[in-house]
N, C-alpha and C. Protein backbone atom coordinates (compact mmCIF):
# COMPACT_ATOMS: atom_id res chain seq x y z
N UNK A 1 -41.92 31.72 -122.89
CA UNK A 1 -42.57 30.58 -123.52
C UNK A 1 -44.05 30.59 -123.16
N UNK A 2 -44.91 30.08 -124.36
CA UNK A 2 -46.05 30.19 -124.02
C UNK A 2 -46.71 28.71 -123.34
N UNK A 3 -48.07 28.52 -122.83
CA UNK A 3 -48.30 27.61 -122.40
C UNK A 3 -47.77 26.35 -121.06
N UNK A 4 -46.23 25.74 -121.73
CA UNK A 4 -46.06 25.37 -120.55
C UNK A 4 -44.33 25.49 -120.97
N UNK A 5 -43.81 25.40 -119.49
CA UNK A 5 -42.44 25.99 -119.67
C UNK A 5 -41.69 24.64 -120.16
N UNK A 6 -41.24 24.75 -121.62
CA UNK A 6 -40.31 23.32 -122.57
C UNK A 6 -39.18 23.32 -122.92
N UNK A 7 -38.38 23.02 -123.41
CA UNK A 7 -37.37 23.13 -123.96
C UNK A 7 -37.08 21.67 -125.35
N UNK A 8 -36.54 22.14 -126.50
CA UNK A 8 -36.87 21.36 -127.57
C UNK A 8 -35.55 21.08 -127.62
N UNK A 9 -34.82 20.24 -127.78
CA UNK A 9 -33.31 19.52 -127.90
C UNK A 9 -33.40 19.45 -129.60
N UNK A 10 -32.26 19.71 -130.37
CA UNK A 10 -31.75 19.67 -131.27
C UNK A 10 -32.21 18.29 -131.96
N UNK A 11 -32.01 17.24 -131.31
CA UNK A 11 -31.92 16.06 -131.10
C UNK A 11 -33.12 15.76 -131.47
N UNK A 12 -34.34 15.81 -130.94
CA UNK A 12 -35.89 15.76 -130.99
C UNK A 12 -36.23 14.81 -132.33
N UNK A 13 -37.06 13.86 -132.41
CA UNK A 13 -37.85 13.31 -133.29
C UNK A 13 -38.90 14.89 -133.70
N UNK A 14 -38.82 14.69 -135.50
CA UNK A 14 -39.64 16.03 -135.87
C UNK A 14 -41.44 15.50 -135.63
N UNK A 15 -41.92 14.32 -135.66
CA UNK A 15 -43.17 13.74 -135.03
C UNK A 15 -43.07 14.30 -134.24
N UNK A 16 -42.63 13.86 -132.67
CA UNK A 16 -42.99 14.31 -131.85
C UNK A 16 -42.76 16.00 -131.36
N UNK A 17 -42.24 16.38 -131.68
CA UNK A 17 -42.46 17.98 -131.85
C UNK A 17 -43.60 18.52 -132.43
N UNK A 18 -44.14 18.17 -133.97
CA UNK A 18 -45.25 18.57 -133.91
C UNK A 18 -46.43 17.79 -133.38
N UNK A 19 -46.37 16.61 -133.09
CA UNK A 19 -47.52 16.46 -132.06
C UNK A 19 -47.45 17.51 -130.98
N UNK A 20 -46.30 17.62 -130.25
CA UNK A 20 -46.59 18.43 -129.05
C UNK A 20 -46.84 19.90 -129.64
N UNK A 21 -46.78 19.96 -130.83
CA UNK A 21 -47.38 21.87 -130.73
C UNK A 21 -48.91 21.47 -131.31
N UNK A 22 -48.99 20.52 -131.79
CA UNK A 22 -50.34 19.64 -131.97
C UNK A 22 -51.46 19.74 -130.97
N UNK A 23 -51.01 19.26 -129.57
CA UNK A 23 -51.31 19.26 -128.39
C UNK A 23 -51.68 20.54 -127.98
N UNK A 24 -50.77 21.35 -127.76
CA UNK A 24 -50.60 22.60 -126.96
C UNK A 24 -52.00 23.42 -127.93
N UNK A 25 -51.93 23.28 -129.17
CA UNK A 25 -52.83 24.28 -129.70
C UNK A 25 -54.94 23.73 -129.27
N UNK A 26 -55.00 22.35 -129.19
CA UNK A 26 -56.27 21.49 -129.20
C UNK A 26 -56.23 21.88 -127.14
N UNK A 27 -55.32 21.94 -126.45
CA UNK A 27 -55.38 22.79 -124.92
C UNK A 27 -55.29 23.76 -124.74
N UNK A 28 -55.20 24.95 -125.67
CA UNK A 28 -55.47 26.47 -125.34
C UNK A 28 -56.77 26.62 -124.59
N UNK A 29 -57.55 26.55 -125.31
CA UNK A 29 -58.88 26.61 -124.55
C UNK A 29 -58.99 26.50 -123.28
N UNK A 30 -58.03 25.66 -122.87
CA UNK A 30 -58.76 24.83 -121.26
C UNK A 30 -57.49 25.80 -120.18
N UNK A 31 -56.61 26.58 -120.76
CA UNK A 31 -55.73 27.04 -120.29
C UNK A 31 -56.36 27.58 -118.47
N UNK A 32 -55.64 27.33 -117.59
CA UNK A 32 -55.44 28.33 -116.76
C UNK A 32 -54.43 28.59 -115.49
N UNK A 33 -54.10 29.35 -114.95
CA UNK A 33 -52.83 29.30 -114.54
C UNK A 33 -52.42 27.78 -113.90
N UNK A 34 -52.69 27.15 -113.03
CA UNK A 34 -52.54 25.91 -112.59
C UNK A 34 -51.81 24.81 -113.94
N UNK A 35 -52.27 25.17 -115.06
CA UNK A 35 -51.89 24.12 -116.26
C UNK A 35 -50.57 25.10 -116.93
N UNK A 36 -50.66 26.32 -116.65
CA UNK A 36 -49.14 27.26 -117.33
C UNK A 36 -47.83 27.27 -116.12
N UNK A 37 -48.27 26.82 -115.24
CA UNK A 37 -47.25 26.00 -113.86
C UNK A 37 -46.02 25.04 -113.96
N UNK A 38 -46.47 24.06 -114.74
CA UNK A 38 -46.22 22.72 -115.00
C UNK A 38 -45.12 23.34 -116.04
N UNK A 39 -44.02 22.61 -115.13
CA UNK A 39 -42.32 22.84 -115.90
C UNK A 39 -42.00 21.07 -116.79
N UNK A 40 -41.59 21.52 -117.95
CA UNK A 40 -41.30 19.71 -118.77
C UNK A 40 -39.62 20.38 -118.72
N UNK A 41 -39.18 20.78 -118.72
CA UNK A 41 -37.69 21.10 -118.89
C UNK A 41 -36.94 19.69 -119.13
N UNK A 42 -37.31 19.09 -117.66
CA UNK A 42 -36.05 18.25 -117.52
C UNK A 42 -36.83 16.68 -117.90
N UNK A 43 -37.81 17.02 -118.70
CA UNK A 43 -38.36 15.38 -119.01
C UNK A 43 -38.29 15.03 -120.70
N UNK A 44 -38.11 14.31 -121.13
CA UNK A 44 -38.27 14.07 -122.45
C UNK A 44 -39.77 14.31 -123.26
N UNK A 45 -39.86 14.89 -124.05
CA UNK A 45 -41.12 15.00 -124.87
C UNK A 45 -41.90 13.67 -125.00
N UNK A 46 -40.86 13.13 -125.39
CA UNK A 46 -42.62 11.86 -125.48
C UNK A 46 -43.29 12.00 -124.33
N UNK A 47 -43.01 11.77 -123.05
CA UNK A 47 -43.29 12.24 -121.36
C UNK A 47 -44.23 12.90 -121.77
N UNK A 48 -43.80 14.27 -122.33
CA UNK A 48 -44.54 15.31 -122.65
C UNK A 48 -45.72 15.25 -123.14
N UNK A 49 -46.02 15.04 -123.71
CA UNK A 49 -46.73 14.85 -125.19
C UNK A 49 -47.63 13.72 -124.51
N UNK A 50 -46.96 12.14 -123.62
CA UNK A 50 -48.28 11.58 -122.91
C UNK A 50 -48.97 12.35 -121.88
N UNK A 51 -48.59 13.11 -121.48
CA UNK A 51 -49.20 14.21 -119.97
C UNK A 51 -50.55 14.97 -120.73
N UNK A 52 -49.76 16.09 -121.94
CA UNK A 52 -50.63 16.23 -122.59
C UNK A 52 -51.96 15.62 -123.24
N UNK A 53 -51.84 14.64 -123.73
CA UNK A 53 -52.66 13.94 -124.40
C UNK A 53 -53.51 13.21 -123.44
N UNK A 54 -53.42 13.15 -122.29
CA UNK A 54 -54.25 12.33 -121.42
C UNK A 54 -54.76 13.78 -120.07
N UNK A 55 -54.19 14.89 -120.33
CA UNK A 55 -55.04 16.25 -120.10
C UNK A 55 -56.09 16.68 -121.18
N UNK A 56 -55.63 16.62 -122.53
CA UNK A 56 -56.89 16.56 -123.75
C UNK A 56 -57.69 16.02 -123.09
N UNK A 57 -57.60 14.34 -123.02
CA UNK A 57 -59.00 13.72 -122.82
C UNK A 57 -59.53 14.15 -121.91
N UNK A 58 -59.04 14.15 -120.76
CA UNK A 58 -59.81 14.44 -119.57
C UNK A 58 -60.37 15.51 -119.58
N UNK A 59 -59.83 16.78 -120.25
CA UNK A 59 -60.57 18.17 -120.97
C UNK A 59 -62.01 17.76 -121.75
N UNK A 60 -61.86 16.72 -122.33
CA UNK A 60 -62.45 16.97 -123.93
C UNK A 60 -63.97 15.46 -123.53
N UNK A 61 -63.78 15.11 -122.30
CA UNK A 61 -64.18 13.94 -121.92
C UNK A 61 -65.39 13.84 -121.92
N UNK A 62 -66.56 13.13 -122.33
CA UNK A 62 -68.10 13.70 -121.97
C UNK A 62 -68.42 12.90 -120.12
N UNK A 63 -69.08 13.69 -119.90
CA UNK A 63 -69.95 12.79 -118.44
C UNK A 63 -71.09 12.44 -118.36
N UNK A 64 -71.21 11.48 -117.94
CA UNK A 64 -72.05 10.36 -118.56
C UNK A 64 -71.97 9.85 -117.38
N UNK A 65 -73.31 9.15 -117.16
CA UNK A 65 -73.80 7.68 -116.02
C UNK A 65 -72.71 7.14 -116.67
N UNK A 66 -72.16 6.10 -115.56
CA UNK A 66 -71.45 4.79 -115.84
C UNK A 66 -72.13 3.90 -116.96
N UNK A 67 -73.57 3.28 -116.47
CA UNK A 67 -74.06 2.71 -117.18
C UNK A 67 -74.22 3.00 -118.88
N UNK A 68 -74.08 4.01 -119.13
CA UNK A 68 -73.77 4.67 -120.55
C UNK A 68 -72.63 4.77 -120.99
N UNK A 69 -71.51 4.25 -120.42
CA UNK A 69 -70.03 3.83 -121.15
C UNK A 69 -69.76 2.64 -121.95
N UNK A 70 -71.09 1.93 -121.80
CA UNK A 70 -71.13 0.70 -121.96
C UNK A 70 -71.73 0.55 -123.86
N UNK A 71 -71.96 -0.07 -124.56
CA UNK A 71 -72.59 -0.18 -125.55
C UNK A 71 -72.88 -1.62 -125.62
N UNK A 72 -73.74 -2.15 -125.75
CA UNK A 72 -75.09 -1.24 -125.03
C UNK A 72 -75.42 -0.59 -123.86
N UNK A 73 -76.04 0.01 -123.57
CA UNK A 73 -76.15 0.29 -122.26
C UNK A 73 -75.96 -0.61 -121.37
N UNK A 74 -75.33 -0.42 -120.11
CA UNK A 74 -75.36 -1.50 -118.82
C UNK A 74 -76.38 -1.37 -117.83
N UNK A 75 -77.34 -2.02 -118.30
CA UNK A 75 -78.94 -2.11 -117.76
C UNK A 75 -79.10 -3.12 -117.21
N UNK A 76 -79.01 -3.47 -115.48
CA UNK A 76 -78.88 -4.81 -115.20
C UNK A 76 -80.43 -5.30 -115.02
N UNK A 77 -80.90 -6.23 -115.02
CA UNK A 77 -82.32 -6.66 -114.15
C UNK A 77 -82.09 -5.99 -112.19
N UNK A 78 -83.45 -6.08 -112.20
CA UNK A 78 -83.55 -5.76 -110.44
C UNK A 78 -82.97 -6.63 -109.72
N UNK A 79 -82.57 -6.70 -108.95
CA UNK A 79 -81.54 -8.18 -107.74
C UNK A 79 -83.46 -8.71 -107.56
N UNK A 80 -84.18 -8.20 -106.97
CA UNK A 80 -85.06 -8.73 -106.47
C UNK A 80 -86.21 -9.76 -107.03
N UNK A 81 -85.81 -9.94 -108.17
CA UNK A 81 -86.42 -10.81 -109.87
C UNK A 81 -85.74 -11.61 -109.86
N UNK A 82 -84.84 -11.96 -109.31
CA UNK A 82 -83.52 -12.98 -109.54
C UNK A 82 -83.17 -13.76 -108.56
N UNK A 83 -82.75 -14.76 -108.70
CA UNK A 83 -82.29 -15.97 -107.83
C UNK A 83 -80.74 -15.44 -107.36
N UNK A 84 -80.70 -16.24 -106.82
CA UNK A 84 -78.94 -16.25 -105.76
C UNK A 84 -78.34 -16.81 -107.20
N UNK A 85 -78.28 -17.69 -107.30
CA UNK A 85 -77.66 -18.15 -108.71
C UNK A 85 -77.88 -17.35 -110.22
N UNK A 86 -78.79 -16.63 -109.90
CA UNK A 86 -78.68 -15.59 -111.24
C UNK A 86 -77.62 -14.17 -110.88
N UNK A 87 -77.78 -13.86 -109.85
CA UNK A 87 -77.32 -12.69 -109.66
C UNK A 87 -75.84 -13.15 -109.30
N UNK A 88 -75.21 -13.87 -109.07
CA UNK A 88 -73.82 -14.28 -108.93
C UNK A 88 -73.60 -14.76 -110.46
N UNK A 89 -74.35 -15.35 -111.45
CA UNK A 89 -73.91 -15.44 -112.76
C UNK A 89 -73.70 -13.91 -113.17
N UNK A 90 -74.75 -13.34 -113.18
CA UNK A 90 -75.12 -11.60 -113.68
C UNK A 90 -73.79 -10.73 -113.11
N UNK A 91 -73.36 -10.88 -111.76
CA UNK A 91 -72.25 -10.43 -110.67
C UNK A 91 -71.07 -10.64 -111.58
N UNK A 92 -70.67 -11.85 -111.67
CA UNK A 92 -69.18 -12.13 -112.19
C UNK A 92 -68.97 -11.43 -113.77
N UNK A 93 -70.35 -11.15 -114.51
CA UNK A 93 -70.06 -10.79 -116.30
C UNK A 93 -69.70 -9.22 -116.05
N UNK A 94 -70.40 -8.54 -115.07
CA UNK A 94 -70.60 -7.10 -114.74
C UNK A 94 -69.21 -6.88 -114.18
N UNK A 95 -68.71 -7.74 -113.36
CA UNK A 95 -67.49 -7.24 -112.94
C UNK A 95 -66.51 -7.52 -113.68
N UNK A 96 -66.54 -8.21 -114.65
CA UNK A 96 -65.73 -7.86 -115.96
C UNK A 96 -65.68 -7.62 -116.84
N UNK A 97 -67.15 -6.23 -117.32
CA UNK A 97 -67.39 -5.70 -118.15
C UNK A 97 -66.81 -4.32 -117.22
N UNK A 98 -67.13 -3.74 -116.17
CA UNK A 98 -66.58 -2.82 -115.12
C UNK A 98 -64.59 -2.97 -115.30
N UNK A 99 -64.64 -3.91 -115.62
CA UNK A 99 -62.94 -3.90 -115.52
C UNK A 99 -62.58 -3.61 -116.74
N UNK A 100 -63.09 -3.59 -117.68
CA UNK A 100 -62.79 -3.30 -119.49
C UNK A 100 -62.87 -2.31 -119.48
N UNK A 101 -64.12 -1.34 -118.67
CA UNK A 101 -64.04 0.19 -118.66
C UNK A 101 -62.94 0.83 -117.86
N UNK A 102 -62.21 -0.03 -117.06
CA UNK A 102 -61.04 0.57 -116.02
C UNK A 102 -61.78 1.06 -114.80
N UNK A 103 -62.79 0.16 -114.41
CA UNK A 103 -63.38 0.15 -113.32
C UNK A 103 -62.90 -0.57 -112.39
N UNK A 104 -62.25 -0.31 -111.55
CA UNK A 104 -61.74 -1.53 -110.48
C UNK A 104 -63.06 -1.05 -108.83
N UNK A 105 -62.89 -2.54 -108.53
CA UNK A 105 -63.64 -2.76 -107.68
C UNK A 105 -63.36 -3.52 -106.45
N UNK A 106 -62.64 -2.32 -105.29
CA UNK A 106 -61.72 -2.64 -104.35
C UNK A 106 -62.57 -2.90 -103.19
N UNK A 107 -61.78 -3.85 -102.21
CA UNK A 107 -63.12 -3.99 -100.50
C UNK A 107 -64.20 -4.45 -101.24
N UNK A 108 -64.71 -5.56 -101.64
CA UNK A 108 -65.54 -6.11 -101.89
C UNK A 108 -66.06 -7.54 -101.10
N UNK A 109 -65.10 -8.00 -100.36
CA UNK A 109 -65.08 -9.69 -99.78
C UNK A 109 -66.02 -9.44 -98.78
N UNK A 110 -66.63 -8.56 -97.95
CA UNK A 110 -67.58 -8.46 -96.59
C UNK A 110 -68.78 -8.85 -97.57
N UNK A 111 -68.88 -8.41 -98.79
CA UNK A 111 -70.46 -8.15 -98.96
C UNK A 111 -71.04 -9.39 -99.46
N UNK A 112 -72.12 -10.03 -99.97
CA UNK A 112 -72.34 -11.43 -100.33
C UNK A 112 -72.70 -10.27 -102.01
N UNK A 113 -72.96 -11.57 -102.91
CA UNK A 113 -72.84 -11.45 -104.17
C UNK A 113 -74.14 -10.24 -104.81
N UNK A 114 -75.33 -10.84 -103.72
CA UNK A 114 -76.33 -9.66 -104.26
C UNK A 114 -75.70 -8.20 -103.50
N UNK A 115 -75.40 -8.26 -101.89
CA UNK A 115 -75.25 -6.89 -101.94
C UNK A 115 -73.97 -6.45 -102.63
N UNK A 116 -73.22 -6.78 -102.97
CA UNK A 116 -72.53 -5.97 -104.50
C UNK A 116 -73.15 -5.44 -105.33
N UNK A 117 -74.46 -6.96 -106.10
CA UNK A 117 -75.04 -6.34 -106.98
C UNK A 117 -75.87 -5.28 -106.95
N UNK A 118 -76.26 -5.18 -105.45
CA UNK A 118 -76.90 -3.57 -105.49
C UNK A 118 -76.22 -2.40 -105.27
N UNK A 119 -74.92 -2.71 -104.71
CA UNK A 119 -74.37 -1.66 -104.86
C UNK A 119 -74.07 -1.30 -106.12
N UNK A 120 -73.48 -2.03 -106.99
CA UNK A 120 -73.01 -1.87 -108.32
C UNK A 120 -74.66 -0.85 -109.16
N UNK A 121 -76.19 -1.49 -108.96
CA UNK A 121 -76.88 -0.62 -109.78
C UNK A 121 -77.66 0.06 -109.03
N UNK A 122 -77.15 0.36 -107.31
CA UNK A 122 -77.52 1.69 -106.86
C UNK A 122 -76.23 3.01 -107.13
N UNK A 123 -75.26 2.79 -106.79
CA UNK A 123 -74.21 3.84 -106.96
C UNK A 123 -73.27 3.78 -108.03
N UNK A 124 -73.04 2.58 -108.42
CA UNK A 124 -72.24 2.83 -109.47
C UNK A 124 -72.32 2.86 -110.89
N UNK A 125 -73.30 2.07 -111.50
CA UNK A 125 -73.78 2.62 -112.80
C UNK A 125 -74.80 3.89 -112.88
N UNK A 126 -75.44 4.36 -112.10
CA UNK A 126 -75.96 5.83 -111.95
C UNK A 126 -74.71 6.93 -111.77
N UNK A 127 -73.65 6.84 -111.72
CA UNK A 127 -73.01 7.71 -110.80
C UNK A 127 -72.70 8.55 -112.57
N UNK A 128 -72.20 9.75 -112.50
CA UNK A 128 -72.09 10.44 -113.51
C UNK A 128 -70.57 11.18 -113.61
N UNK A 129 -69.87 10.29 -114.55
CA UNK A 129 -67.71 11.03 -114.51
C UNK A 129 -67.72 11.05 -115.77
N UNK A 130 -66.38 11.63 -115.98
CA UNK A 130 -65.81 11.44 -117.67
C UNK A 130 -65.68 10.05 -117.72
N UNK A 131 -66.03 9.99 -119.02
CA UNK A 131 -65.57 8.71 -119.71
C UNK A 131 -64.39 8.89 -120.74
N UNK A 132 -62.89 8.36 -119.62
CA UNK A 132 -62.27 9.18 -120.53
C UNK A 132 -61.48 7.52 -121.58
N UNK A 133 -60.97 7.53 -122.35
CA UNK A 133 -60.80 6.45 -122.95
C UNK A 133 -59.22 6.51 -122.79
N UNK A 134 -58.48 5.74 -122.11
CA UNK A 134 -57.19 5.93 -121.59
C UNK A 134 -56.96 4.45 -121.40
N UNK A 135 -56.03 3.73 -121.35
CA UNK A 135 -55.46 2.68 -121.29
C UNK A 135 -54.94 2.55 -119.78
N UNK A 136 -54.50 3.87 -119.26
CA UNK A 136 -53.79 3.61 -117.85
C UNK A 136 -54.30 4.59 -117.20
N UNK A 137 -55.51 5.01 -117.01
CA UNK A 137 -56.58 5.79 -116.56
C UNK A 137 -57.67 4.48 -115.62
N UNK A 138 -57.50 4.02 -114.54
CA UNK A 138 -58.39 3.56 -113.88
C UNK A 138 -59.18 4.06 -112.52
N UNK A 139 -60.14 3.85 -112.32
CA UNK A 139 -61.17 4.40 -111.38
C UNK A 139 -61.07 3.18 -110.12
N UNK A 140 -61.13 3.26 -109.15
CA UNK A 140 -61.13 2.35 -107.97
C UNK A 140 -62.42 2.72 -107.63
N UNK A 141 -62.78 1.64 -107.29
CA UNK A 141 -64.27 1.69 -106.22
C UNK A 141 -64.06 1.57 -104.73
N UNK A 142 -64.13 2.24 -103.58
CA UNK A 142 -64.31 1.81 -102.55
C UNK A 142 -65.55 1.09 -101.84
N UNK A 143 -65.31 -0.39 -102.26
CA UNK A 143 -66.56 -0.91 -101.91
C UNK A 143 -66.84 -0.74 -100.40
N UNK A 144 -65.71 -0.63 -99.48
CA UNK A 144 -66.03 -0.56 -98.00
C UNK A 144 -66.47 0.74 -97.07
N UNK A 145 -66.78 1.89 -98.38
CA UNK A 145 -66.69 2.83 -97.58
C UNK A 145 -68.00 3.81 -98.33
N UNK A 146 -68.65 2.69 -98.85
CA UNK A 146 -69.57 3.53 -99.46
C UNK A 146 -70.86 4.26 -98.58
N UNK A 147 -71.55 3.72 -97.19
CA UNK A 147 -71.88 4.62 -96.40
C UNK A 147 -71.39 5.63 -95.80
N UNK A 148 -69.97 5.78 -96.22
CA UNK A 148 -69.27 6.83 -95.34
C UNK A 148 -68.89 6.55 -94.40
N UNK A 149 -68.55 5.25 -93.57
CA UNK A 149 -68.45 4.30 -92.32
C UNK A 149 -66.78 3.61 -92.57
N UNK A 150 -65.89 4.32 -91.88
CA UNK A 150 -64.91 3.26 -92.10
C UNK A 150 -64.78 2.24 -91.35
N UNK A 151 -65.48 1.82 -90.15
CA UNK A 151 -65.75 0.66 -89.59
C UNK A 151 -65.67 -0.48 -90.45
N UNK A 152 -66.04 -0.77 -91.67
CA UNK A 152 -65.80 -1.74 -92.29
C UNK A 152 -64.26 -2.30 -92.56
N UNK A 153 -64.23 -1.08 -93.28
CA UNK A 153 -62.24 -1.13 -94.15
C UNK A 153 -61.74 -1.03 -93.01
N UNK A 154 -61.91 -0.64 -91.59
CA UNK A 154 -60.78 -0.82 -90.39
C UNK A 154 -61.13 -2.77 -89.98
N UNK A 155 -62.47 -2.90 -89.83
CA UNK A 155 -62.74 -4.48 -89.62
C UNK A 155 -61.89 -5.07 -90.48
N UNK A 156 -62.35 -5.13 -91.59
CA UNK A 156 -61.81 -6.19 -92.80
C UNK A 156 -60.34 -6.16 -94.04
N UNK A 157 -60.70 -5.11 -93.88
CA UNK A 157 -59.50 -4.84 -94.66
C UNK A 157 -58.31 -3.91 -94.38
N UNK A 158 -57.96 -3.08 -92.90
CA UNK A 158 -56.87 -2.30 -92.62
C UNK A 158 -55.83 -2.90 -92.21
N UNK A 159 -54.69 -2.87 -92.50
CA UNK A 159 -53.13 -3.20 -92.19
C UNK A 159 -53.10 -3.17 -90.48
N UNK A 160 -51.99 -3.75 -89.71
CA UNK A 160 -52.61 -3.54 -88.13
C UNK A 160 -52.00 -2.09 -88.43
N UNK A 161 -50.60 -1.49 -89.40
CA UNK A 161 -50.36 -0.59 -89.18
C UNK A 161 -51.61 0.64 -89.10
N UNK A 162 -52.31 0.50 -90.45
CA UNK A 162 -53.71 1.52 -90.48
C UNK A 162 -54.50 1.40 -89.57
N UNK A 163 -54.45 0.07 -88.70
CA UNK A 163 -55.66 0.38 -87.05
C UNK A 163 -55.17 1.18 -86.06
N UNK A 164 -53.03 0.55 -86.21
CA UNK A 164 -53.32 1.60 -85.07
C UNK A 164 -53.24 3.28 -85.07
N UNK A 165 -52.84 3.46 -86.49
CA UNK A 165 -52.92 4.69 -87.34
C UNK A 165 -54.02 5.49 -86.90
N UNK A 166 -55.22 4.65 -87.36
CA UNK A 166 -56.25 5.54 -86.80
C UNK A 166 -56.64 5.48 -85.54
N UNK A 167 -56.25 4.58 -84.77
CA UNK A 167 -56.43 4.59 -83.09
C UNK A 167 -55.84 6.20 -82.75
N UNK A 168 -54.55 6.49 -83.11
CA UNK A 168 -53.62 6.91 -82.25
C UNK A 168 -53.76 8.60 -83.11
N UNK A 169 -54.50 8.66 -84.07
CA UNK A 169 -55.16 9.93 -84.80
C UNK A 169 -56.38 10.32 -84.20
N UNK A 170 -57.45 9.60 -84.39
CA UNK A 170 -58.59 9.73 -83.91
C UNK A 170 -59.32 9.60 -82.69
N UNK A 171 -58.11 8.60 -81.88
CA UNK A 171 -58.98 8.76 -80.36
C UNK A 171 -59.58 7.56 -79.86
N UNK A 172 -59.71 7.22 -80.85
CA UNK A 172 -60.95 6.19 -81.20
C UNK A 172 -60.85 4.57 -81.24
N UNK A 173 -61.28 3.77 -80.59
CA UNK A 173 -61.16 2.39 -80.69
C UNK A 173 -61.70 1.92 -82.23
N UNK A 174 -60.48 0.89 -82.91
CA UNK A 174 -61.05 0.63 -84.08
C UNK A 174 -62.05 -0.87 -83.79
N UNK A 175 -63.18 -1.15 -84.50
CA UNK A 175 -63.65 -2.19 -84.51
C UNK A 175 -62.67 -3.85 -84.72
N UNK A 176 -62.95 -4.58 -83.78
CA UNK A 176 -62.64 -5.95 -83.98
C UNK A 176 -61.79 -6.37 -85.81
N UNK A 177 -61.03 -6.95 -85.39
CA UNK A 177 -60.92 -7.71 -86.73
C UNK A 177 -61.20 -8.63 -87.22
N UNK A 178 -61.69 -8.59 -88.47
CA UNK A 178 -62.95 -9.80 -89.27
C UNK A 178 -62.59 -10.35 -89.98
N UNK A 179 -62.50 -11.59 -90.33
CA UNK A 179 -62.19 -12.24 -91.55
C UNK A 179 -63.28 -11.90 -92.74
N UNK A 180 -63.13 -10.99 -94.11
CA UNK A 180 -64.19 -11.27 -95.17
C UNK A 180 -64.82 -12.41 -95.43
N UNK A 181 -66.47 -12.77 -95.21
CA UNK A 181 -66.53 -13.91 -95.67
C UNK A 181 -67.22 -14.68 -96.83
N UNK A 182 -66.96 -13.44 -98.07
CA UNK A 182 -67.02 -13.67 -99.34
C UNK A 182 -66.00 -13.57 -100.26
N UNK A 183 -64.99 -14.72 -100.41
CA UNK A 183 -63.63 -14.21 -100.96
C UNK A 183 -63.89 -14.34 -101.89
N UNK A 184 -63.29 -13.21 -102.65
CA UNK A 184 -62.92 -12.82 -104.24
C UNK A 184 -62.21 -13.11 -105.03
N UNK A 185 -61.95 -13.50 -106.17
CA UNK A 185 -60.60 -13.31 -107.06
C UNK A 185 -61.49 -11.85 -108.19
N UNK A 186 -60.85 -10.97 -107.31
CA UNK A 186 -61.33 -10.05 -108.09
C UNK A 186 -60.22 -9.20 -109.53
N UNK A 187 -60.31 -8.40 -110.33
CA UNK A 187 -59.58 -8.22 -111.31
C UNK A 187 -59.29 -6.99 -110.53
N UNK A 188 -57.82 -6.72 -110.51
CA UNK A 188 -56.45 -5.38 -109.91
C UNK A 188 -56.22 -4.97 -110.61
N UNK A 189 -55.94 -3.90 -109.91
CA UNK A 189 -55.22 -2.28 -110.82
C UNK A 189 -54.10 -1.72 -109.75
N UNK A 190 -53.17 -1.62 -110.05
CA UNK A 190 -52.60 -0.56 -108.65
C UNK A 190 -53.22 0.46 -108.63
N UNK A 191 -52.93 1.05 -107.55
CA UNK A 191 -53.29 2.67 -107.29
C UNK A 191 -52.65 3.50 -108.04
């Protein structure tokens, strides 16, 4: 068998059969051993056929700044032009224009409303991924770990199991535990 190892049941909707040779022919291109691996034997084609179709996109995806997923562009004003009360109005529309794109925006409660907002138009609308257009395709943000410091996410947000996880890995005393003291009702995604 070519491409990926299938098997077609008698049974089969004739749609979805030729979607999936539909599929398979628009992913030749991107072929390489890692993608001729992948056994469907024992799964049903539609299965199939969503795996596929959400490997297209991610193949076929352009990359792009964040801020360019947006139409119009997501061009915020500077935090530093703006009042506390503008930038918490500006804060709450952005984080649910970020959630329409399947942007989730996790560990956020330590920071006050502007430093979000700079994080949001220092790293995250500059940052450059596929934009892939998927319904159950979401991106998490680690807001607590964006210096590279897990001191935060062990302060504020680790399970006691994950403190003493990393105590008893690393050696290492974890920082105090903090209450966040900017609570959120922020918009979820599972992992």
């Amino acid at each position: 068998m070519n491409m990926f190892e299938s098997s077609f049941a008698p049974s089969l909707n004739v749609d979805d059969i030729l979607r999936n040779v539909e599929l398979r022919n628009e992913l030749e291109p991107y072929f390489d051993e890692a993608v001729t691996r992948i056994n469907f034997r024992h799964q049903p084609l539609r299965h199939e056929n969503e795996f596929l179709a959400a490997m297209l996109a991610w193949e076929t995806a352009p990359i792009l700044p964040i801020y360019r997923w947006f139409e119009p562009e997501l061009r915020l004003p500077q935090p530093n032009a703006l009042s506390d009360e503008q930038v918490s109005t500006i804060l709450n529309d952005v984080i649910d224009k970020l959630y329409e794109k399947r942007i989730v925006l996790d560990f956020t409660d330590h920071l006050s409303d502007r430093e979000l907002y700079v994080l949001i138009i220092r790293d995250i609308l500059p940052l450059r991924d596929k934009c892939i257009d998927s319904r159950n395709s979401f991106m998490h943000w680690d807001c607590s770990y964006n210096d590279g410091n897990t001191d935060i996410w062990l302060a504020y947000y680790a399970s006691d199991e994950d403190r003493q996880y990393w105590e008893d890995t690393f050696h290492q005393p974890v920082p105090p535990r903090m209450i966040p003291p900017h609570q959120r009702n922020m918009p979820q995604h599972p992992l």
